[in-house]
C-alpha atoms as a PDB file:
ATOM      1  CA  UNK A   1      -1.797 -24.953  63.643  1.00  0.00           C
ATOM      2  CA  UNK A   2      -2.539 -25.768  67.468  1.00  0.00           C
ATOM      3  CA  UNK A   3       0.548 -23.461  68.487  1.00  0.00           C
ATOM      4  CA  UNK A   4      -1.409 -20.779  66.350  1.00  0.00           C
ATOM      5  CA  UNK A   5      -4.643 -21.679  67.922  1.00  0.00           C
ATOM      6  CA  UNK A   6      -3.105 -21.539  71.653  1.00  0.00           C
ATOM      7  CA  UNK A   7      -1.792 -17.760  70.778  1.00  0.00           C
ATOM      8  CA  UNK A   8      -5.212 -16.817  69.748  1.00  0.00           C
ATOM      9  CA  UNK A   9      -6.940 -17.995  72.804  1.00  0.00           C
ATOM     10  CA  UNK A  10      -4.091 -16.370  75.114  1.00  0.00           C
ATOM     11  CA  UNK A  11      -4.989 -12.809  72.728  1.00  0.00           C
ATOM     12  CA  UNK A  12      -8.887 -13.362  73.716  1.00  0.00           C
ATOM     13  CA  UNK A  13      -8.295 -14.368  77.487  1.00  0.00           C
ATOM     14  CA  UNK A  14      -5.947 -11.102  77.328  1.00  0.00           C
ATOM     15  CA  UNK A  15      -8.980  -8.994  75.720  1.00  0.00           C
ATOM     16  CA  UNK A  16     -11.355 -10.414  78.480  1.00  0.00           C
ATOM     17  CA  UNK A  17      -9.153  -9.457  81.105  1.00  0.00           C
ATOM     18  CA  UNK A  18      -9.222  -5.878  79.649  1.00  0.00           C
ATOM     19  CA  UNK A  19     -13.272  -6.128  80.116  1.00  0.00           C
ATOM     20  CA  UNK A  20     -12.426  -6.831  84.122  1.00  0.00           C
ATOM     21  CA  UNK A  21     -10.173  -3.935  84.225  1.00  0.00           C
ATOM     22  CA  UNK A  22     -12.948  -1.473  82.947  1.00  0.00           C
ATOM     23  CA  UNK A  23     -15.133  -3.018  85.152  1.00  0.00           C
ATOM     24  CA  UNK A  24     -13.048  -2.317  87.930  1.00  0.00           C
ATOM     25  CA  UNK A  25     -12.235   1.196  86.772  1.00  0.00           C
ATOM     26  CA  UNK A  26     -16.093   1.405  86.346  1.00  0.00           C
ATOM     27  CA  UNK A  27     -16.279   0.947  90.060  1.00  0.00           C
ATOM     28  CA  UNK A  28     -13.687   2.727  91.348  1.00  0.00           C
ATOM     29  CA  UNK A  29     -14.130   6.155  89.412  1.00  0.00           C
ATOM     30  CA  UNK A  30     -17.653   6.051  90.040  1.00  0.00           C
ATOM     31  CA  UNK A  31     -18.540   5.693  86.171  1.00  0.00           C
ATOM     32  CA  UNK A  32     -22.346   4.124  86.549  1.00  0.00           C
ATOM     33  CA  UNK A  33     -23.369   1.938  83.203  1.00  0.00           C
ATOM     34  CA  UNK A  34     -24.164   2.633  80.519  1.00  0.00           C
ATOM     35  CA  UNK A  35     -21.538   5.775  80.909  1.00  0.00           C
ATOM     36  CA  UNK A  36     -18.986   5.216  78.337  1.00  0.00           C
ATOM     37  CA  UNK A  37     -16.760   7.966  79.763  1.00  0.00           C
ATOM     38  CA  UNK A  38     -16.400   9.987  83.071  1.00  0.00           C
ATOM     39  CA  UNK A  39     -12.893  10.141  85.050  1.00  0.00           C
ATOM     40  CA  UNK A  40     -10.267  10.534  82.523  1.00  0.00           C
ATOM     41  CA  UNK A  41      -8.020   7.206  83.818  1.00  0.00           C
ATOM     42  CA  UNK A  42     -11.471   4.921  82.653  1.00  0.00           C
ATOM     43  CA  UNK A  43     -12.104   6.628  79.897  1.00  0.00           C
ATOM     44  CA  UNK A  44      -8.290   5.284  79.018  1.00  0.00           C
ATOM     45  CA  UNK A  45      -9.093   1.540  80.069  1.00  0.00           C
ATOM     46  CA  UNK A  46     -11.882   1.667  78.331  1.00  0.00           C
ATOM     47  CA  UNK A  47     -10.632   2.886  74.750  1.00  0.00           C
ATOM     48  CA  UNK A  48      -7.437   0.002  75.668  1.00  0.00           C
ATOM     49  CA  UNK A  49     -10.236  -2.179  75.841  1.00  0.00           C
ATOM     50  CA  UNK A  50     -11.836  -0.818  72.640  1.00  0.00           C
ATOM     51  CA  UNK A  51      -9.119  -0.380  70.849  1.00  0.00           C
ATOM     52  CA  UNK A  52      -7.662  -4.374  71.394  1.00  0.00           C
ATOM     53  CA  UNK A  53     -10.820  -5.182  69.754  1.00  0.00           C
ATOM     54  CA  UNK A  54     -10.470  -3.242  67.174  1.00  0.00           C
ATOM     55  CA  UNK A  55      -6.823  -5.014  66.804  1.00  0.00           C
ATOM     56  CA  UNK A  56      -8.865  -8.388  67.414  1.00  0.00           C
ATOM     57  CA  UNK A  57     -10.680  -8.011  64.117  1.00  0.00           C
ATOM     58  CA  UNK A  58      -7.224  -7.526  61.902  1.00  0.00           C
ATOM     59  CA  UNK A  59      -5.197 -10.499  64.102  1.00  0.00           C
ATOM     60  CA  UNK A  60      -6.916 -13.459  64.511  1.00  0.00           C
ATOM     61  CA  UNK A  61      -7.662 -13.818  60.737  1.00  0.00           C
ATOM     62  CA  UNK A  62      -4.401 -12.908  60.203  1.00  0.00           C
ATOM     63  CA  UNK A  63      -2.925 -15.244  62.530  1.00  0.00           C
ATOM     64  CA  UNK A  64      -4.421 -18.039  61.261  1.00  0.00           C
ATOM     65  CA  UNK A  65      -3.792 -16.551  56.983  1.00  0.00           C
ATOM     66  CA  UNK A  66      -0.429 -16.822  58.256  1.00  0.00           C
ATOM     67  CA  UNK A  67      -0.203 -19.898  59.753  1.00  0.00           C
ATOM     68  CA  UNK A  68      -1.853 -21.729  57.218  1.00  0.00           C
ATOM     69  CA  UNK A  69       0.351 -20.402  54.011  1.00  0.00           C
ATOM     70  CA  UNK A  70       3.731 -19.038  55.836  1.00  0.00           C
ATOM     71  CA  UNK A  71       4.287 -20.866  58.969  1.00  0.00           C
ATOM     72  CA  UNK A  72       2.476 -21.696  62.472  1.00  0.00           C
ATOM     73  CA  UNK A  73       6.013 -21.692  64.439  1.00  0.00           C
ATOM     74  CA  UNK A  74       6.444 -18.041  62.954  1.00  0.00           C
ATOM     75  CA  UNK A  75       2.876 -17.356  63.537  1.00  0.00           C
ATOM     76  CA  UNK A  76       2.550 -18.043  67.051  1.00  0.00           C
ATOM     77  CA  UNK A  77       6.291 -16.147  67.573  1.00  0.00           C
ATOM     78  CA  UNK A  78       4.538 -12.732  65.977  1.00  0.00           C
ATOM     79  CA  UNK A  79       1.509 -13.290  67.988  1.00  0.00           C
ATOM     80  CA  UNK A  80       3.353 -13.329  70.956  1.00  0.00           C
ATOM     81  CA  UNK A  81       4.946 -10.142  70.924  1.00  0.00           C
ATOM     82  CA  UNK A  82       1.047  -8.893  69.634  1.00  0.00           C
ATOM     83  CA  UNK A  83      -0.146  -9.589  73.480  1.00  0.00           C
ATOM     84  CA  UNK A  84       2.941  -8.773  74.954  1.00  0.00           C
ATOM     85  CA  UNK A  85       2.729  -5.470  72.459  1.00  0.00           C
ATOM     86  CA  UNK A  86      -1.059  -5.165  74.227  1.00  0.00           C
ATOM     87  CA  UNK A  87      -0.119  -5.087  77.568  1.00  0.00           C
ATOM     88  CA  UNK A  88       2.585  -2.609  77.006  1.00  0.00           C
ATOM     89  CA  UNK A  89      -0.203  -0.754  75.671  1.00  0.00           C
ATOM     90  CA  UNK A  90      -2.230  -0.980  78.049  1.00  0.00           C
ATOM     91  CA  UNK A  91       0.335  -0.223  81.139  1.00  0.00           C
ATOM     92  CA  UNK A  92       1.064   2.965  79.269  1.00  0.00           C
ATOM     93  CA  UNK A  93      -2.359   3.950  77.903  1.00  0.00           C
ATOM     94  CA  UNK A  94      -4.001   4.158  81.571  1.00  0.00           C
ATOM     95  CA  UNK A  95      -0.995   6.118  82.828  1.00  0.00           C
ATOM     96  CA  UNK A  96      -1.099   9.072  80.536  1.00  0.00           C
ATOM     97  CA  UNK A  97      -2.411   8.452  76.535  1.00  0.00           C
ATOM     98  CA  UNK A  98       1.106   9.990  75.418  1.00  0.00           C
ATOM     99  CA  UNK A  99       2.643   6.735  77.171  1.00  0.00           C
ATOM    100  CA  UNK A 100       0.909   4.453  74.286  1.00  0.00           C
ATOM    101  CA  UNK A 101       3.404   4.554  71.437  1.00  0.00           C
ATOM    102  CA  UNK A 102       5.426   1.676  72.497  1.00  0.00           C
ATOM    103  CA  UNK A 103       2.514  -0.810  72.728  1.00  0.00           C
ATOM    104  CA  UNK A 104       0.953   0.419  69.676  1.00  0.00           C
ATOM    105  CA  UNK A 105       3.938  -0.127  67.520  1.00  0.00           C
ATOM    106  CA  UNK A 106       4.724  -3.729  69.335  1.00  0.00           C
ATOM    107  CA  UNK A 107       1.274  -4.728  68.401  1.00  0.00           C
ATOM    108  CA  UNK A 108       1.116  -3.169  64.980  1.00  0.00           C
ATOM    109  CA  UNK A 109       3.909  -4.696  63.575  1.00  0.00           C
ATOM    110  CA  UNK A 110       3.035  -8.223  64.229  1.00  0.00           C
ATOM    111  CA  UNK A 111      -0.375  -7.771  62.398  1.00  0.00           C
ATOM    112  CA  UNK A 112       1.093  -5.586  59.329  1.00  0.00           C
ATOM    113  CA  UNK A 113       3.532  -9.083  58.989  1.00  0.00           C
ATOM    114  CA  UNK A 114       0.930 -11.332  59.754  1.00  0.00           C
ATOM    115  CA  UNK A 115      -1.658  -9.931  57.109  1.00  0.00           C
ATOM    116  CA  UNK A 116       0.682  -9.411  54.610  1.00  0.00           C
ATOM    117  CA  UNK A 117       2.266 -12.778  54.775  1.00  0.00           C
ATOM    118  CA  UNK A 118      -0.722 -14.293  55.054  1.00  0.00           C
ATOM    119  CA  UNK A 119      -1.818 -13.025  51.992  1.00  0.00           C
ATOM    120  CA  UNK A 120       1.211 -13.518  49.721  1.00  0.00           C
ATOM    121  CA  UNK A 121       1.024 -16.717  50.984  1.00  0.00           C
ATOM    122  CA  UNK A 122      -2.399 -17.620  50.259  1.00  0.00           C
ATOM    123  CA  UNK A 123      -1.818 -15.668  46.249  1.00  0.00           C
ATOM    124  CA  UNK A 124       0.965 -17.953  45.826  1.00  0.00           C
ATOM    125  CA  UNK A 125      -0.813 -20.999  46.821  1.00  0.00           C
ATOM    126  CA  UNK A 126      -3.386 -19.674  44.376  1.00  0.00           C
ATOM    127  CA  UNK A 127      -1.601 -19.065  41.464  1.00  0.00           C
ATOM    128  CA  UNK A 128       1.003 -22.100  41.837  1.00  0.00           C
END
């Protein structure tokens, strides 16, 4: 469960660096706090931002359902290609929302697996 534990740390230092990007954006479009929106390329770093939290909520309980009743190895494997799914989104998110669809479905995936192994796992465990 380490290896699972690793992946979910890499997922939040990912999410924090997504708070320094809309910082930066913040800066360089001119978008004073406690704006939310303003010049259409921060408004899209900041909903990546928003959005991977969103995504935060469903994963890491997921990750570690998973891990506990299905398999950490497997775990940390669909975790990976979550933050890798996250950047993608990201990368194509700030360049023009239409760009998005790859990243969203890289990062989707993994968590529709992870929650639903996670909890067939932990109903089997239950009933047997």
């Amino acid at each position: 469960m380490e290896l699972v534990s690793v992946i979910v740390a890499l997922a939040l230092v990912e999410y924090f660096v997504f708070g320094l990007l809309v910082g930066r954006a913040r800066t360089q479009f001119g978008v004073a706090a406690p704006a939310t929106a303003g010049h259409p390329v921060f408004d899209r770093t900041m909903r990546v931002q928003q959005n991977t939290l969103e995504q935060l909520a469903i994963f890491i309980p997921a990750m570690y359902l998973f891990g506990a009743y299905v398999s950490p190895r497997l775990a940390a494997l669909l975790g990976i290609i979550f933050i890798a799914g996250r950047a993608v989104y990201y990368r194509g998110y700030v360049q023009e929302a239409a760009k998005r669809e790859t990243g969203f479905v890289m990062s989707i995936a993994p968590q529709i697996l992870l929650l639903l192994g996670g909890l067939v796992g932990a109903v089997v465990a239950w009933l047997g």
